[in-house]
Protein backbone atom coordinates (compact mmCIF):
# COMPACT_ATOMS: atom_id res chain seq x y z
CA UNK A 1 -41.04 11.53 80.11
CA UNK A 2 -37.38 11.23 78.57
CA UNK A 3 -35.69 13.55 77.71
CA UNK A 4 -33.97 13.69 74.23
CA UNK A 5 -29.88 14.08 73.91
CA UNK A 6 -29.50 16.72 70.92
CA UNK A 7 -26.18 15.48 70.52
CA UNK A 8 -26.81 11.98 70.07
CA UNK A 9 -29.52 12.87 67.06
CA UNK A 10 -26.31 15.03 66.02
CA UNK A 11 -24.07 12.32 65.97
CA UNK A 12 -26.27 10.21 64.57
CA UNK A 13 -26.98 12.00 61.35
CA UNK A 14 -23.15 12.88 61.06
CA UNK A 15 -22.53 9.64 60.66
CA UNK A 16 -25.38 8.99 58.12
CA UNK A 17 -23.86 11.27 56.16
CA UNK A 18 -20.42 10.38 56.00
CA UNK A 19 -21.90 7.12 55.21
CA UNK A 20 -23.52 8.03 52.41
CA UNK A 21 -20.61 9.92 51.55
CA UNK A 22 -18.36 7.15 51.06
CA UNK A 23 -20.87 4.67 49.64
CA UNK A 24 -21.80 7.12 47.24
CA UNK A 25 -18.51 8.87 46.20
CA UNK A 26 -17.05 8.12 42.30
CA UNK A 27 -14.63 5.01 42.61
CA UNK A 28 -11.10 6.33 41.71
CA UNK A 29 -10.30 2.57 41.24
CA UNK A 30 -9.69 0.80 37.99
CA UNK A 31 -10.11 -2.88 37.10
CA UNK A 32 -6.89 -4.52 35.92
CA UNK A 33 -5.69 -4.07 32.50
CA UNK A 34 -6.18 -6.67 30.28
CA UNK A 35 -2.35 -7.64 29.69
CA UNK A 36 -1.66 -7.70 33.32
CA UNK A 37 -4.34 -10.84 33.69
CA UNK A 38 -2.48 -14.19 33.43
CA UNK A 39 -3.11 -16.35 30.45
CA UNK A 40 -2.93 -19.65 29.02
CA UNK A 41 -3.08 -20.12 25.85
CA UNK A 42 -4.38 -24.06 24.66
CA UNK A 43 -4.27 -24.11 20.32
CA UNK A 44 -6.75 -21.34 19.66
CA UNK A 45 -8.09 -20.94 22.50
CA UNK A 46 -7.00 -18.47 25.42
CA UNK A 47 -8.14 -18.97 29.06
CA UNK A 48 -7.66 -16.58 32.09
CA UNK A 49 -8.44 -17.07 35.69
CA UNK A 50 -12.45 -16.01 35.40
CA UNK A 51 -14.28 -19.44 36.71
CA UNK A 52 -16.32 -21.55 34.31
CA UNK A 53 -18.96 -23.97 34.93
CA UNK A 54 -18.57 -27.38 33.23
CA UNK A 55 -22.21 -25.89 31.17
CA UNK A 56 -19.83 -23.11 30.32
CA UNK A 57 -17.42 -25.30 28.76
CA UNK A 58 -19.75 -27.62 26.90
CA UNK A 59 -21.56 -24.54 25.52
CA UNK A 60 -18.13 -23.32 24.32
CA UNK A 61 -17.10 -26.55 22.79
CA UNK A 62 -20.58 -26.73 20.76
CA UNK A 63 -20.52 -23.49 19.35
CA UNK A 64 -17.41 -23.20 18.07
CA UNK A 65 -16.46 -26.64 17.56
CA UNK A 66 -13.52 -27.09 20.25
CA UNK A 67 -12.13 -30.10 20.84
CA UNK A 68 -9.39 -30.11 23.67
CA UNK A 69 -6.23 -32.21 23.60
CA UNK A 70 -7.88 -35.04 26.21
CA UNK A 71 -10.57 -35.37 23.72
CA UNK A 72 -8.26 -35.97 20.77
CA UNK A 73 -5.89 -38.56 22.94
CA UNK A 74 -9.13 -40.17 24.17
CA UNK A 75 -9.19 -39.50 27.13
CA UNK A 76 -7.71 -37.23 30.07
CA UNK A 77 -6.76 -36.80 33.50
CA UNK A 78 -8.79 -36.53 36.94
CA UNK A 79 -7.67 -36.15 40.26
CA UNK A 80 -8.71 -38.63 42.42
CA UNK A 81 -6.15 -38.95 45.81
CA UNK A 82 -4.09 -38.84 42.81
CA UNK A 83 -3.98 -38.29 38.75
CA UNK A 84 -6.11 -41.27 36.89
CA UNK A 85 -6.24 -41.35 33.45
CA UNK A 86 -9.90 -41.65 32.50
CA UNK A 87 -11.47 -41.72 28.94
CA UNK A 88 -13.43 -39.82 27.17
């Protein structure tokens, strides 16, 4: 029959708990103010560096009625091995 090793059951639990410790302990960090996020602003409208879907966009645009600068010129540009101006 083995024998059981006290101090690896020990160690074992020590470990658990510093563990749980850490994962569990109050985060002293804070998220980043809101003036220290880079902006840019584009007429009324103010974008920052979260990510947005193109859904995001379009959902934007037909709430509130946003039409950007490409729109207004007829058209914009797309990177494609290069910058093509494409409309709509």
């Amino acid at each position: 029959m083995k024998k059981f090793d006290i101090y690896q059951i020990l160690f074992g639990i020590l470990l658990s708990a510093i563990s749980l410790y850490l994962l569990l302990r109050p985060s002293t960090s804070q998220s980043a103010p809101p003036s220290s996020i880079p902006t840019t602003p584009i007429g009324n409208l103010v974008w920052d560096q979260t990510e947005m879907t193109i859904g995001d966009v379009k959902a934007f645009a037909a709430a509130t009625g946003f039409v950007s600068a490409a729109e207004k010129k007829g058209g914009g540009l797309s990177y494609e091995a290069g910058f093509v101006q494409k409309p709509g």
